[in-house]
N, C-alpha and C. Protein backbone atom coordinates (compact mmCIF):
# COMPACT_ATOMS: atom_id res chain seq x y z
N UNK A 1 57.69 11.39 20.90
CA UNK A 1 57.38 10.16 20.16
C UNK A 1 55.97 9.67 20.44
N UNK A 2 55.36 9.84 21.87
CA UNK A 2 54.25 9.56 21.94
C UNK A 2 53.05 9.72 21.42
N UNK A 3 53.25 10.88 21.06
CA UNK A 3 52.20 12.43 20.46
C UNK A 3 52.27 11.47 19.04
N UNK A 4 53.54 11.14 18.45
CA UNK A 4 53.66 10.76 16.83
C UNK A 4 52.78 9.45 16.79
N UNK A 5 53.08 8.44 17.75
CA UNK A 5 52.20 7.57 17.68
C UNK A 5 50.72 7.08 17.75
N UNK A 6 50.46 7.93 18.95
CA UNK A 6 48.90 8.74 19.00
C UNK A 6 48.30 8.93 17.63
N UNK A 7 49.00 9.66 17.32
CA UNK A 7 48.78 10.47 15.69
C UNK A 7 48.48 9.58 14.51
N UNK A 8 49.34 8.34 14.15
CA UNK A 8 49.51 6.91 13.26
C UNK A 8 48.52 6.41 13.45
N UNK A 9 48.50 6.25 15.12
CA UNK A 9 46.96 5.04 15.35
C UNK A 9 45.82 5.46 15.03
N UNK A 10 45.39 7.39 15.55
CA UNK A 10 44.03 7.78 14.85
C UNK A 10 43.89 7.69 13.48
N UNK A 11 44.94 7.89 12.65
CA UNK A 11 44.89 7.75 11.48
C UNK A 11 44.68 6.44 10.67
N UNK A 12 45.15 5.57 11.79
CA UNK A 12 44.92 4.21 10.91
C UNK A 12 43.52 3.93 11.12
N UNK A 13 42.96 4.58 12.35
CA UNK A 13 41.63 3.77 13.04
C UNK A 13 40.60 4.88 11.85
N UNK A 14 40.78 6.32 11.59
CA UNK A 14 39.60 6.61 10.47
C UNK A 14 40.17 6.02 9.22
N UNK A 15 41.41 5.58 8.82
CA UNK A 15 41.40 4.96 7.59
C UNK A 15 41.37 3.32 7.81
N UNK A 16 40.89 2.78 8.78
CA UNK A 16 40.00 1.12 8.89
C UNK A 16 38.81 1.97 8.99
N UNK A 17 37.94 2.94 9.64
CA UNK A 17 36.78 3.21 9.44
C UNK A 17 36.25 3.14 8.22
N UNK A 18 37.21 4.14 6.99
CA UNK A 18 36.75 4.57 6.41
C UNK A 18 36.37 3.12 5.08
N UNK A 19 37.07 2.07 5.27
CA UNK A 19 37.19 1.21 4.62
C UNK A 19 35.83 0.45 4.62
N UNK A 20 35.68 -0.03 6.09
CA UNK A 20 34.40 -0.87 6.47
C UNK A 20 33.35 0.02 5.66
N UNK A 21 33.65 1.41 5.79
CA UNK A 21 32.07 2.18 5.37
C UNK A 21 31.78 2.26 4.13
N UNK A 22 32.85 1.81 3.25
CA UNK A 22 33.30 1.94 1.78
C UNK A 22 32.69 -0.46 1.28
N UNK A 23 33.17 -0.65 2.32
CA UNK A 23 33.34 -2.27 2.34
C UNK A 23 31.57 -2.13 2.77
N UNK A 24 31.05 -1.79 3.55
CA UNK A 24 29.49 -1.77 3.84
C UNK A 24 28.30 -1.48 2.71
N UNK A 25 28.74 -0.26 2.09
CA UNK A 25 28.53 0.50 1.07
C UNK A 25 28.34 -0.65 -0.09
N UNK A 26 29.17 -1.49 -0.44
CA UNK A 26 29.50 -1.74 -1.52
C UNK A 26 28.55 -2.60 -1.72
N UNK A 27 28.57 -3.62 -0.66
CA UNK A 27 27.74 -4.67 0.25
C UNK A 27 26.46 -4.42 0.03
N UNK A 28 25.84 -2.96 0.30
CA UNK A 28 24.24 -2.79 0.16
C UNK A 28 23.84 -2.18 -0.93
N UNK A 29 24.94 -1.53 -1.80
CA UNK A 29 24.36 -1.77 -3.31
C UNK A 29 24.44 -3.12 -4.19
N UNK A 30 25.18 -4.02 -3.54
CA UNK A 30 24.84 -5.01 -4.08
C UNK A 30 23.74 -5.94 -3.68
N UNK A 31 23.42 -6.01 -2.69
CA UNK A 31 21.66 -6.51 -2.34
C UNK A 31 21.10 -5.26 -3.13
N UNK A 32 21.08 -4.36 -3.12
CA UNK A 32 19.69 -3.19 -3.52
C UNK A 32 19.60 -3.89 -5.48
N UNK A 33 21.10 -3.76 -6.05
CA UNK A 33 21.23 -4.22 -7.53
C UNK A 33 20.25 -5.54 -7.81
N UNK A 34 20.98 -6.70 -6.97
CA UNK A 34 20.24 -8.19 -6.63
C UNK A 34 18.85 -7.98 -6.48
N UNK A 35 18.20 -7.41 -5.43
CA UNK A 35 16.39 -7.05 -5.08
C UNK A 35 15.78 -6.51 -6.30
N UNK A 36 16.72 -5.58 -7.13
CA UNK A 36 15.87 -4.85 -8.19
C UNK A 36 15.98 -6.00 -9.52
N UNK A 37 16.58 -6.99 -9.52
CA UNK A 37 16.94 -7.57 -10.74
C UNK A 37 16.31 -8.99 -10.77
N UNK A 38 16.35 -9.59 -9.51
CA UNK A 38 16.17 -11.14 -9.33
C UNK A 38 14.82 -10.56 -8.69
N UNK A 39 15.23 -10.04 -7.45
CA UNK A 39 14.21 -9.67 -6.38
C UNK A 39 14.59 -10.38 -5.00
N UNK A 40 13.93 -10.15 -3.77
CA UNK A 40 14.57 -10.50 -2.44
C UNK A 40 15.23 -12.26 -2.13
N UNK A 41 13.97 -12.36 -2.93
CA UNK A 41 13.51 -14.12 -2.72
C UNK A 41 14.77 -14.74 -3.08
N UNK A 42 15.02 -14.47 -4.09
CA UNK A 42 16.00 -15.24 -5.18
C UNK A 42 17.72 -14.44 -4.89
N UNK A 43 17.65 -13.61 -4.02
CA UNK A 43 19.15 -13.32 -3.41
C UNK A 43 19.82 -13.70 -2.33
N UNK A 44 21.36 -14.43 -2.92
CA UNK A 44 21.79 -14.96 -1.97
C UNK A 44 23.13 -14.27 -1.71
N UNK A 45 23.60 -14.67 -0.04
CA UNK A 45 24.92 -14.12 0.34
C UNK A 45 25.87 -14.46 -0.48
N UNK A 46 25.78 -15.45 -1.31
CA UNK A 46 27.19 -15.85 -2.07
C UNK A 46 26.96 -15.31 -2.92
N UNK A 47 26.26 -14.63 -3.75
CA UNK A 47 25.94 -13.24 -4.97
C UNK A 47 26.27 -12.02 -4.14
N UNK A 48 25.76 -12.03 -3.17
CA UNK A 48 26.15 -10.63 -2.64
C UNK A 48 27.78 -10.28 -2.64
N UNK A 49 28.21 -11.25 -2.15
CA UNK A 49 29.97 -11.16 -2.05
C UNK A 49 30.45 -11.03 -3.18
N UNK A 50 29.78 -12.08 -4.05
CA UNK A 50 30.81 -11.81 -5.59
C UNK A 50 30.41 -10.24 -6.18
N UNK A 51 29.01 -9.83 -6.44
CA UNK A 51 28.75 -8.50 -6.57
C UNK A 51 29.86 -7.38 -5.92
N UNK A 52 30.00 -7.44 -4.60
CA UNK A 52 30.52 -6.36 -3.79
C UNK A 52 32.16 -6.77 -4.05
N UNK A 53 32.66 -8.14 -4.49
CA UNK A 53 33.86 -8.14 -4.22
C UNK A 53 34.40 -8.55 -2.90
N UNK A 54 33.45 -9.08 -2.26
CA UNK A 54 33.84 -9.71 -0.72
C UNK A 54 33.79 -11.20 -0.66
N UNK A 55 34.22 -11.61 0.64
CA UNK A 55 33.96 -13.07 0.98
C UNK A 55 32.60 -13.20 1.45
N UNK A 56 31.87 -14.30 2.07
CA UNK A 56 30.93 -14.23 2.00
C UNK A 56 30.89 -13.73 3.68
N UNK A 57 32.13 -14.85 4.06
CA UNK A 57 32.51 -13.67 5.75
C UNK A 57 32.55 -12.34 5.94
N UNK A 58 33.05 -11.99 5.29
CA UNK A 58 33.11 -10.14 5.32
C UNK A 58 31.64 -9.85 5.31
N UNK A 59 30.57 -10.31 4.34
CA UNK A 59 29.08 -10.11 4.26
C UNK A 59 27.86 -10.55 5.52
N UNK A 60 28.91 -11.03 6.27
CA UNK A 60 28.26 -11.98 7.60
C UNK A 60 28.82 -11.14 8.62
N UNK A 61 30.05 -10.13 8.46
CA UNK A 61 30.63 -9.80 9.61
C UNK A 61 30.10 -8.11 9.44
N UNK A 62 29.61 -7.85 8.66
CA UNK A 62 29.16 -6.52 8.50
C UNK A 62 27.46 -6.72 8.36
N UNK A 63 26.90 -7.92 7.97
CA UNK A 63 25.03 -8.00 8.36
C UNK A 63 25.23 -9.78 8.97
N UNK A 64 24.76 -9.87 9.89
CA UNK A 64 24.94 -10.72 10.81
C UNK A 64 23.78 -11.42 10.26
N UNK A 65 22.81 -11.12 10.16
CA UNK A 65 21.08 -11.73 9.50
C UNK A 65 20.97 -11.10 8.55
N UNK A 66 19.92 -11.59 7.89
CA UNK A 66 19.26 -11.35 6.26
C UNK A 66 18.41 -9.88 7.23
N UNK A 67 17.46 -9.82 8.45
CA UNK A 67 16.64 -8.74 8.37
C UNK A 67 17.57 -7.39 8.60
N UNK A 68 18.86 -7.19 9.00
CA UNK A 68 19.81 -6.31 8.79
C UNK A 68 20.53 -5.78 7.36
N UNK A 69 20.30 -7.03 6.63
CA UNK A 69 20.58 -6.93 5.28
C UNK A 69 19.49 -6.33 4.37
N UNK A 70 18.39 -6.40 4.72
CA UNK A 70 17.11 -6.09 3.64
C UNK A 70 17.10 -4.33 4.72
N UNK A 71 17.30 -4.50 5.88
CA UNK A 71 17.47 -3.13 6.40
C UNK A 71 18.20 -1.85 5.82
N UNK A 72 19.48 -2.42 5.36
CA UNK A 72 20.49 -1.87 5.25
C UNK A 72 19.83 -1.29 3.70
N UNK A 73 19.95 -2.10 2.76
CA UNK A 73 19.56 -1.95 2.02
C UNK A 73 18.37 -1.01 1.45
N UNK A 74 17.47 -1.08 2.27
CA UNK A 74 15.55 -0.52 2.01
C UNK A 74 16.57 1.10 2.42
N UNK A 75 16.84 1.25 3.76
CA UNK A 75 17.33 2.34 3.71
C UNK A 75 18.21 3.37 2.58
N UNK A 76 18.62 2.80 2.47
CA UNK A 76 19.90 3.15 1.05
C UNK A 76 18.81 3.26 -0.15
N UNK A 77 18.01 2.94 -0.71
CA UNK A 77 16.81 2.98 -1.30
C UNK A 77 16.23 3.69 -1.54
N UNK A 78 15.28 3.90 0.00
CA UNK A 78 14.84 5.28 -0.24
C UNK A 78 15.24 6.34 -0.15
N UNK A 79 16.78 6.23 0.39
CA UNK A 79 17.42 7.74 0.59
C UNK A 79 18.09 8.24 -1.05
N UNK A 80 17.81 6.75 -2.00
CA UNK A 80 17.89 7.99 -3.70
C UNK A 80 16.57 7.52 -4.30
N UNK A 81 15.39 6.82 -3.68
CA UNK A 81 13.80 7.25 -3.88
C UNK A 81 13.23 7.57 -3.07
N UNK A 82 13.16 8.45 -2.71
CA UNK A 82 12.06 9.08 -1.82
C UNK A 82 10.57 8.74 -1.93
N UNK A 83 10.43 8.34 -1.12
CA UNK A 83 8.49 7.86 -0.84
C UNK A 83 7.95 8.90 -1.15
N UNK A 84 7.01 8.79 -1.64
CA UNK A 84 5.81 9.99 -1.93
C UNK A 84 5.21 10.49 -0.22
N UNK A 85 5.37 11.82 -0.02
CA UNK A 85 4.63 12.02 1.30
C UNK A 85 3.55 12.59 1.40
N UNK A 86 2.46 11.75 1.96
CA UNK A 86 0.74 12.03 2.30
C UNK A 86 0.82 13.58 2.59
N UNK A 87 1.85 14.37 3.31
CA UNK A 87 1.54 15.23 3.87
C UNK A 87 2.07 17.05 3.15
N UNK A 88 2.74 16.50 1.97
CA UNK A 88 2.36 17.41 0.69
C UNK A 88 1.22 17.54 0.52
N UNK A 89 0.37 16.60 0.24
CA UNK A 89 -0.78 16.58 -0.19
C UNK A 89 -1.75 16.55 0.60
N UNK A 90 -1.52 16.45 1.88
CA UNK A 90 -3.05 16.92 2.48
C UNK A 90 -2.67 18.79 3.22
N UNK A 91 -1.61 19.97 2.54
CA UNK A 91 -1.80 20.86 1.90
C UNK A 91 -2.56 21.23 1.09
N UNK A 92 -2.80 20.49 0.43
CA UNK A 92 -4.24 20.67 -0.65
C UNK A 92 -5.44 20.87 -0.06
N UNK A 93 -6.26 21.90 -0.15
CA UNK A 93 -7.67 22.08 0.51
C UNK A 93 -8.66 21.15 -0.42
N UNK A 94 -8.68 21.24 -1.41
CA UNK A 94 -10.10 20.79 -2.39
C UNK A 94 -9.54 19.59 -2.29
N UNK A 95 -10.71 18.19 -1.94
CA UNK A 95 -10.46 16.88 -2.09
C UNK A 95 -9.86 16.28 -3.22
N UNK A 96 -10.44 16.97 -4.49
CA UNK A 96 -10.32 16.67 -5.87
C UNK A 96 -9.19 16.93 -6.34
N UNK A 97 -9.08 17.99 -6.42
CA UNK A 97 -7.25 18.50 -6.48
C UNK A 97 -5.96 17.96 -5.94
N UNK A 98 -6.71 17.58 -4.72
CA UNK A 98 -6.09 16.67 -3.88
C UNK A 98 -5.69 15.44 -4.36
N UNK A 99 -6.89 14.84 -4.85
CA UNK A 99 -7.30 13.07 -4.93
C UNK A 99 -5.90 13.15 -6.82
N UNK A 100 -6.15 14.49 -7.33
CA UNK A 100 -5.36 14.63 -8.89
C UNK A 100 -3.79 14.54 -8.80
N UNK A 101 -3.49 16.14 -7.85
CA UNK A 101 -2.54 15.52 -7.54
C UNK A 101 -1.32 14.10 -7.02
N UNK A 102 -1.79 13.78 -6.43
CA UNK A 102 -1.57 12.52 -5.33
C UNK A 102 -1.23 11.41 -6.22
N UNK A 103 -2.21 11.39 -7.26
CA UNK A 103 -2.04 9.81 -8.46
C UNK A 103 -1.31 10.41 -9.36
N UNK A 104 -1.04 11.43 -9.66
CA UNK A 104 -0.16 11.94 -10.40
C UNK A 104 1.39 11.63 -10.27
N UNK A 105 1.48 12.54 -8.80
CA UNK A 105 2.63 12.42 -8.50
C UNK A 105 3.35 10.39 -8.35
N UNK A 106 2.13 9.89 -7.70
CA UNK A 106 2.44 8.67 -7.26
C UNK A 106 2.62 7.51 -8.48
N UNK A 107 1.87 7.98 -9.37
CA UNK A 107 2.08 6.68 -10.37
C UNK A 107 3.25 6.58 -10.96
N UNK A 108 3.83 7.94 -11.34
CA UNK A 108 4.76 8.70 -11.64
C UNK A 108 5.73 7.76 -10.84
N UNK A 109 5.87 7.79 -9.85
CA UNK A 109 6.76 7.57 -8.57
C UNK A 109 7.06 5.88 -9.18
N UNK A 110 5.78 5.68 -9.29
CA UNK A 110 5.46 3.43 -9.78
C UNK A 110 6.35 3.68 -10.61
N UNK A 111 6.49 4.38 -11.90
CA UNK A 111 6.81 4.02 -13.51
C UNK A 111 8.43 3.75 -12.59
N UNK A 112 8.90 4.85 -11.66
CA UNK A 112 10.51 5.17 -12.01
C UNK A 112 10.89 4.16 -10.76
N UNK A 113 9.88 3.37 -10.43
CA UNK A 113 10.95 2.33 -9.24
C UNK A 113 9.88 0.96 -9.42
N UNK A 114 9.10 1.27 -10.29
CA UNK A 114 8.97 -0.06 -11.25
C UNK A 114 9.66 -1.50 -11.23
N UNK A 115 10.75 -1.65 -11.08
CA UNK A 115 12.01 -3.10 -11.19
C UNK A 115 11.70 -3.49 -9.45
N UNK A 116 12.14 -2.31 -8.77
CA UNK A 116 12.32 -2.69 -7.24
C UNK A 116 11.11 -2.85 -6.42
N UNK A 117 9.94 -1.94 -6.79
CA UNK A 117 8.74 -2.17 -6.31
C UNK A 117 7.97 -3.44 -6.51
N UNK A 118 8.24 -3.87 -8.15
CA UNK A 118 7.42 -4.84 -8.57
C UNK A 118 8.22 -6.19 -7.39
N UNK A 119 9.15 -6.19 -7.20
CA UNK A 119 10.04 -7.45 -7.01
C UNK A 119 10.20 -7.36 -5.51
N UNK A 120 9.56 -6.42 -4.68
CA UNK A 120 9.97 -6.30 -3.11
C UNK A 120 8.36 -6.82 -3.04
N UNK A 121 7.46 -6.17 -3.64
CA UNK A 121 6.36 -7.01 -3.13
C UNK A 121 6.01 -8.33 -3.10
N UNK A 122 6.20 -8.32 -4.16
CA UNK A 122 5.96 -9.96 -4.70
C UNK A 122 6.93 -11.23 -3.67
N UNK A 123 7.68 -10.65 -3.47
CA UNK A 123 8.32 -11.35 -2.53
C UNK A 123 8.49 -10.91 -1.36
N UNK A 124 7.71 -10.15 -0.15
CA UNK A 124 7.30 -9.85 1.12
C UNK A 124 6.57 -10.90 1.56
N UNK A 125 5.44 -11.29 0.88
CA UNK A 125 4.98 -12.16 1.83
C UNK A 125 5.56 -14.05 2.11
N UNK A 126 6.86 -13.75 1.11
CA UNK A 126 7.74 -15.47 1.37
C UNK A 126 9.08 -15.01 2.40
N UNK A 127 9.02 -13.92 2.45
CA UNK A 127 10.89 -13.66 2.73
C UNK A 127 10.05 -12.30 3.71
N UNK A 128 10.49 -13.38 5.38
CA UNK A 128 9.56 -12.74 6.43
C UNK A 128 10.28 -11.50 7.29
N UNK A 129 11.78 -11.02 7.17
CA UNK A 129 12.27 -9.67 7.42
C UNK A 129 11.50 -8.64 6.55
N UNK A 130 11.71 -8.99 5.19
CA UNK A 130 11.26 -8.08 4.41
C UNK A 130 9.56 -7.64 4.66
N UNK A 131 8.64 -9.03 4.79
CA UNK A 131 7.34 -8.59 5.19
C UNK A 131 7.19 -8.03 6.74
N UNK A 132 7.94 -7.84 7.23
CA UNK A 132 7.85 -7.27 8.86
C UNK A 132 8.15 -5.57 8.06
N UNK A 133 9.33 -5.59 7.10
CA UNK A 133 9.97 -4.27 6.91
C UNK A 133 8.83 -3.24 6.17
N UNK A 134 8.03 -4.16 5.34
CA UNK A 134 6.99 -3.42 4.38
C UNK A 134 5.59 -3.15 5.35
N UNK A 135 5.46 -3.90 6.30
CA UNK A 135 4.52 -4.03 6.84
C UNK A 135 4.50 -2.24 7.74
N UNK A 136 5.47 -2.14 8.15
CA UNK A 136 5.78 -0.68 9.22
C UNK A 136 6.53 0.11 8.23
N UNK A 137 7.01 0.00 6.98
CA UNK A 137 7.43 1.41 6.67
C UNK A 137 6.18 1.40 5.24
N UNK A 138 6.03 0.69 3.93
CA UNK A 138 5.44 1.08 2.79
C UNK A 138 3.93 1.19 2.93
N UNK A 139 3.24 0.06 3.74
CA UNK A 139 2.20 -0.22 4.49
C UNK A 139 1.28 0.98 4.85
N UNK A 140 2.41 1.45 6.13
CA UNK A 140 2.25 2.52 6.82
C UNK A 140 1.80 3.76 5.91
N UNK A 141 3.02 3.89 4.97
CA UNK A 141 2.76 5.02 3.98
C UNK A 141 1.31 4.75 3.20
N UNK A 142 0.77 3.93 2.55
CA UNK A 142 -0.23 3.47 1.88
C UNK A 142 -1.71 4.03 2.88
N UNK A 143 -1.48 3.03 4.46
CA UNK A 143 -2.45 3.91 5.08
C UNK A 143 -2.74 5.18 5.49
N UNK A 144 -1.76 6.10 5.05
CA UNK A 144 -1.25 7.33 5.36
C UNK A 144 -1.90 8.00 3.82
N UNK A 145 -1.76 7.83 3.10
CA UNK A 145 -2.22 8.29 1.87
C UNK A 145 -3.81 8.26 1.80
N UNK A 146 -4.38 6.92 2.21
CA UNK A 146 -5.68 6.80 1.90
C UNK A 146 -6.38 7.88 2.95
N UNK A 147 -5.77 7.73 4.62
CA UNK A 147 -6.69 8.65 5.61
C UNK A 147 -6.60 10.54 4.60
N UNK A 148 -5.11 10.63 4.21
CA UNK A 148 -4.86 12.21 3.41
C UNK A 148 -5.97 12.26 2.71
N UNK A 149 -6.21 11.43 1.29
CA UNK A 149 -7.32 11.71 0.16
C UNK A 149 -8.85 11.43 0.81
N UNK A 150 -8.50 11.24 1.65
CA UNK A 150 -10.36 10.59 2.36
C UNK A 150 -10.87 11.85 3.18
N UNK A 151 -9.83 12.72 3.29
CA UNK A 151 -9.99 13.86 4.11
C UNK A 151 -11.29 14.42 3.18
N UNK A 152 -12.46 14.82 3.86
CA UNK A 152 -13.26 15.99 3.02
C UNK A 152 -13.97 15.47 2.32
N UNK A 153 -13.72 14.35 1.64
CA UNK A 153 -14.37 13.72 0.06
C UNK A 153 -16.28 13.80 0.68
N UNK A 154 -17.11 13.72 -0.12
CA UNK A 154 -18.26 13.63 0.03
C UNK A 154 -18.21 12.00 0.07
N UNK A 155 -19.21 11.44 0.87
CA UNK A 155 -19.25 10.32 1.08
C UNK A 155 -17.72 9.25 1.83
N UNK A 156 -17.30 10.32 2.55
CA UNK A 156 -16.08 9.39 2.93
C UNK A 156 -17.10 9.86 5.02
N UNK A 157 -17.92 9.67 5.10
CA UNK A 157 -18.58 9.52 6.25
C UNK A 157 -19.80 8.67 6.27
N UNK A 158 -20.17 8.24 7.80
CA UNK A 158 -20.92 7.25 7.36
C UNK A 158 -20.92 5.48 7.19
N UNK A 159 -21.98 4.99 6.87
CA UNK A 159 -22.00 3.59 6.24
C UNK A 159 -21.14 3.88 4.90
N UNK A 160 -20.84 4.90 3.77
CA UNK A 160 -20.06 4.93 2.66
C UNK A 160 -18.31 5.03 2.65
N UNK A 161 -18.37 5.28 4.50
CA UNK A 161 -16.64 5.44 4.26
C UNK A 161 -16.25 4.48 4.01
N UNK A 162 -16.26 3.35 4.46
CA UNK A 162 -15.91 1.75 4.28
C UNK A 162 -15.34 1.84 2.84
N UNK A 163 -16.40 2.04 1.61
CA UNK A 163 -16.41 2.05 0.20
C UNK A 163 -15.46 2.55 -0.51
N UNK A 164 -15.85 4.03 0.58
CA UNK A 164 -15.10 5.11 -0.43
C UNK A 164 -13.27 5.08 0.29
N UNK A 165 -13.26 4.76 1.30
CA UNK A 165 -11.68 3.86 1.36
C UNK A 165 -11.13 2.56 0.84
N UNK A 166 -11.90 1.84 0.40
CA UNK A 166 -11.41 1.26 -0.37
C UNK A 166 -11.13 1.35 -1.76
N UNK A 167 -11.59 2.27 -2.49
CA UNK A 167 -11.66 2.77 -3.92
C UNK A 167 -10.14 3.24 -3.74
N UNK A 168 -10.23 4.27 -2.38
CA UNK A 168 -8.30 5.32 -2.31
C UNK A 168 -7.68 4.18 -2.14
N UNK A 169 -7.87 2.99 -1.61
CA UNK A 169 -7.08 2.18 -1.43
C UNK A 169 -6.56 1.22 -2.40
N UNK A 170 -7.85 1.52 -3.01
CA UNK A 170 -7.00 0.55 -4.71
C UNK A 170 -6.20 1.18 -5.90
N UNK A 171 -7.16 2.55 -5.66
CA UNK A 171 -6.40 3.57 -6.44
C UNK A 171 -4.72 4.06 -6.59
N UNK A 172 -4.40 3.52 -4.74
CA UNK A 172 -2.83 3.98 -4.84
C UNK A 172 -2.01 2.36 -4.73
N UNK A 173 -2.88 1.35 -4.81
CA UNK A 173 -1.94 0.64 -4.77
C UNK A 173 -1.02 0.31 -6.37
N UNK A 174 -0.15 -0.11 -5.44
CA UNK A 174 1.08 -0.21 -7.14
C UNK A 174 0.38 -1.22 -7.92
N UNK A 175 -0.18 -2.49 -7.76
CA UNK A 175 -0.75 -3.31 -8.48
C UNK A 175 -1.92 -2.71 -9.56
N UNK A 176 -2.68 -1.80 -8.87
CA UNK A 176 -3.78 -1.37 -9.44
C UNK A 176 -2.89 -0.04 -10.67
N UNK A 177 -2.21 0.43 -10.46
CA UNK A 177 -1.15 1.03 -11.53
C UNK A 177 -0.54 0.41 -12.53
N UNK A 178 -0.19 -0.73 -12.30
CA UNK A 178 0.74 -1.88 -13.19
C UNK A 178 -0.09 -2.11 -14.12
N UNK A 179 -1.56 -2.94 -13.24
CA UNK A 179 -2.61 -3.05 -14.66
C UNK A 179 -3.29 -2.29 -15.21
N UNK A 180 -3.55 -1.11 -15.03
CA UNK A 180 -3.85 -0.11 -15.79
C UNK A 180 -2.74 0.38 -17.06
N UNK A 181 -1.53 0.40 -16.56
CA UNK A 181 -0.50 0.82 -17.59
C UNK A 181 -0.35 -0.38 -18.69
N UNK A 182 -0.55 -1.74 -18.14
CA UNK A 182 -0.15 -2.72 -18.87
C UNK A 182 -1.46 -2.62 -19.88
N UNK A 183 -2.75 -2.53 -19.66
CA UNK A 183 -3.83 -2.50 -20.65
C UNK A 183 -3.68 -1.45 -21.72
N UNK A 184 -2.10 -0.58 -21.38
CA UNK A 184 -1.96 0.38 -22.35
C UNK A 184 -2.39 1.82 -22.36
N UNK A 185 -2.75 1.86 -21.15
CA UNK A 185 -2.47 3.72 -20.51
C UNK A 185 -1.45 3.99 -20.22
N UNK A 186 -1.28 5.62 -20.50
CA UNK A 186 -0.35 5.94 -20.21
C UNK A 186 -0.31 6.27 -18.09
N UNK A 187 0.95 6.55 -17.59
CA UNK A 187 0.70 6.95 -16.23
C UNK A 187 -0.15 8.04 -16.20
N UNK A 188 -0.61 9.12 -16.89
CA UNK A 188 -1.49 10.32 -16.57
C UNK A 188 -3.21 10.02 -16.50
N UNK A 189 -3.21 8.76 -17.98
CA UNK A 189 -4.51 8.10 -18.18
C UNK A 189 -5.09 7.44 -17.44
N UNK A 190 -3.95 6.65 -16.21
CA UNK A 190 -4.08 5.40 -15.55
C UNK A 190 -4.61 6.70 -14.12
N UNK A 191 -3.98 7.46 -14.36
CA UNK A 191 -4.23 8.37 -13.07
C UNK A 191 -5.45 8.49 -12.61
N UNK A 192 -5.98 9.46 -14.11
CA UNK A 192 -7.00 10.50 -14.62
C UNK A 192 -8.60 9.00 -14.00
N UNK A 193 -8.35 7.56 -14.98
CA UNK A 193 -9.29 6.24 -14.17
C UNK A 193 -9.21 5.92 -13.00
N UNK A 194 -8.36 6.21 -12.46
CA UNK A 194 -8.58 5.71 -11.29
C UNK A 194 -9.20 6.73 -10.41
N UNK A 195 -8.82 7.93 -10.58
CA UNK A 195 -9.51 9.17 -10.07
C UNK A 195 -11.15 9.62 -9.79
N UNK A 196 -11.46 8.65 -11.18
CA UNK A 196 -13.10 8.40 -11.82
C UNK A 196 -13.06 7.60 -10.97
N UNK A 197 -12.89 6.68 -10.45
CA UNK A 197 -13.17 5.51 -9.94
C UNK A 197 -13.95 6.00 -8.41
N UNK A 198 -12.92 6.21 -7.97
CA UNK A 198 -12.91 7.32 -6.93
C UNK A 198 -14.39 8.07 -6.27
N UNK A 199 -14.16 9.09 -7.14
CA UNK A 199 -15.28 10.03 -7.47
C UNK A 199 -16.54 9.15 -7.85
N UNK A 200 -16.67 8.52 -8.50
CA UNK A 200 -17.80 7.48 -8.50
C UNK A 200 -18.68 6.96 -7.19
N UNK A 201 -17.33 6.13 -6.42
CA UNK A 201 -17.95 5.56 -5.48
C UNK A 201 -18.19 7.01 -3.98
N UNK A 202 -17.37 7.48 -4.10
CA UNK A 202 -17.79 9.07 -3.70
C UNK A 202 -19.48 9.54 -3.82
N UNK A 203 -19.30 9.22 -4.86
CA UNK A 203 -20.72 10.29 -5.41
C UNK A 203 -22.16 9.18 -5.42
N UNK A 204 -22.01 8.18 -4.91
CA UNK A 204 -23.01 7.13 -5.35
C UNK A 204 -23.52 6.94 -3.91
């Protein structure tokens, strides 16, 4: 009889596991839905619960704070968007090829997370988990991109590096994509200018 009972309790304890992870789950697609729609600022625990189907306790007893909640969430995120990685691309030998690829792939990247990008930034610097969270993971990536394309470039040494990092630096930011597309380029066009841009202050 002992052995049988043993047996009931593991079973009940992975089927309460499996619940919370299903009950967690549900929880951080409904902040990720909320962030991409309203955006961080404007989401609250009592949306989150009605979204997921929980109380707002259950949402408190599974993220204790909002910076566990924007955690939970960012993670879950990028694990079905993947960040663009600097280090594809500094595979690339020729700067240029380099500097083509990179805005290619990346603007690309803007068009298809567009809703969530536009609405996590804009609200990082009011809603201070989230600006701690962007600060060490998207941040990071951004300065990671500019040192990749700066690799080699002519004029990225010198009194001109200053310049010519800031050009990569405007070039990949998402803002500098938004208004290019919004003036009515396409993402390849918006690429192809900013690339010039680039190469300009490069070459000057």
């Amino acid at each position: 009889m002992g052995s049988i009972q043993t047996t009931k309790r593991r079973y009940r304890k992975k089927d309460r596991a499996r619940q919370e992870a299903a009950t967690r789950l549900r929880i951080t697609e409904a902040v990720m839905e909320l962030h991409r729609t309203v955006g961080p600022a404007h989401t609250t625990v009592k949306e989150v619960a009605e979204r997921a189907g929980v109380s707002r306790m259950t949402v408190y007893n599974h993220f204790p704070t909002e910076g566990e909640l924007i955690e939970a969430c960012s993670t879950h995120w990028a694990s079905l968007n993947p960040l663009p990685d600097p280090e594809r691309w500094a595979a690339i030998a020729d700067p240029e090829a380099r500097l083509d690829a990179a805005l290619s792939e990346l603007y690309a990247w803007y068009r298809d997370t567009e809703d969530m990008m536009g609405k996590v930034l804009r609200d990082a610097p009011v809603v201070a988990p989230l600006g701690e969270l962007m600060d060490e993971r998207w941040f990071a990536v951004v300065a990671a991109m500019v040192d990749v394309l700066a690799a080699g470039r002519v004029g990225a040494r010198g009194k001109a590096a200053t310049e010519v990092r800031a050009a990569l630096r405007l070039a990949v930011d998402f803002t500098t994509w938004k208004t290019l597309t919004e003036a009515g380029l396409d993402d390849a066009a918006a690429a192809r200018l900013a690339a010039r841009q680039v190469r300009a202050v490069s070459e000057a």
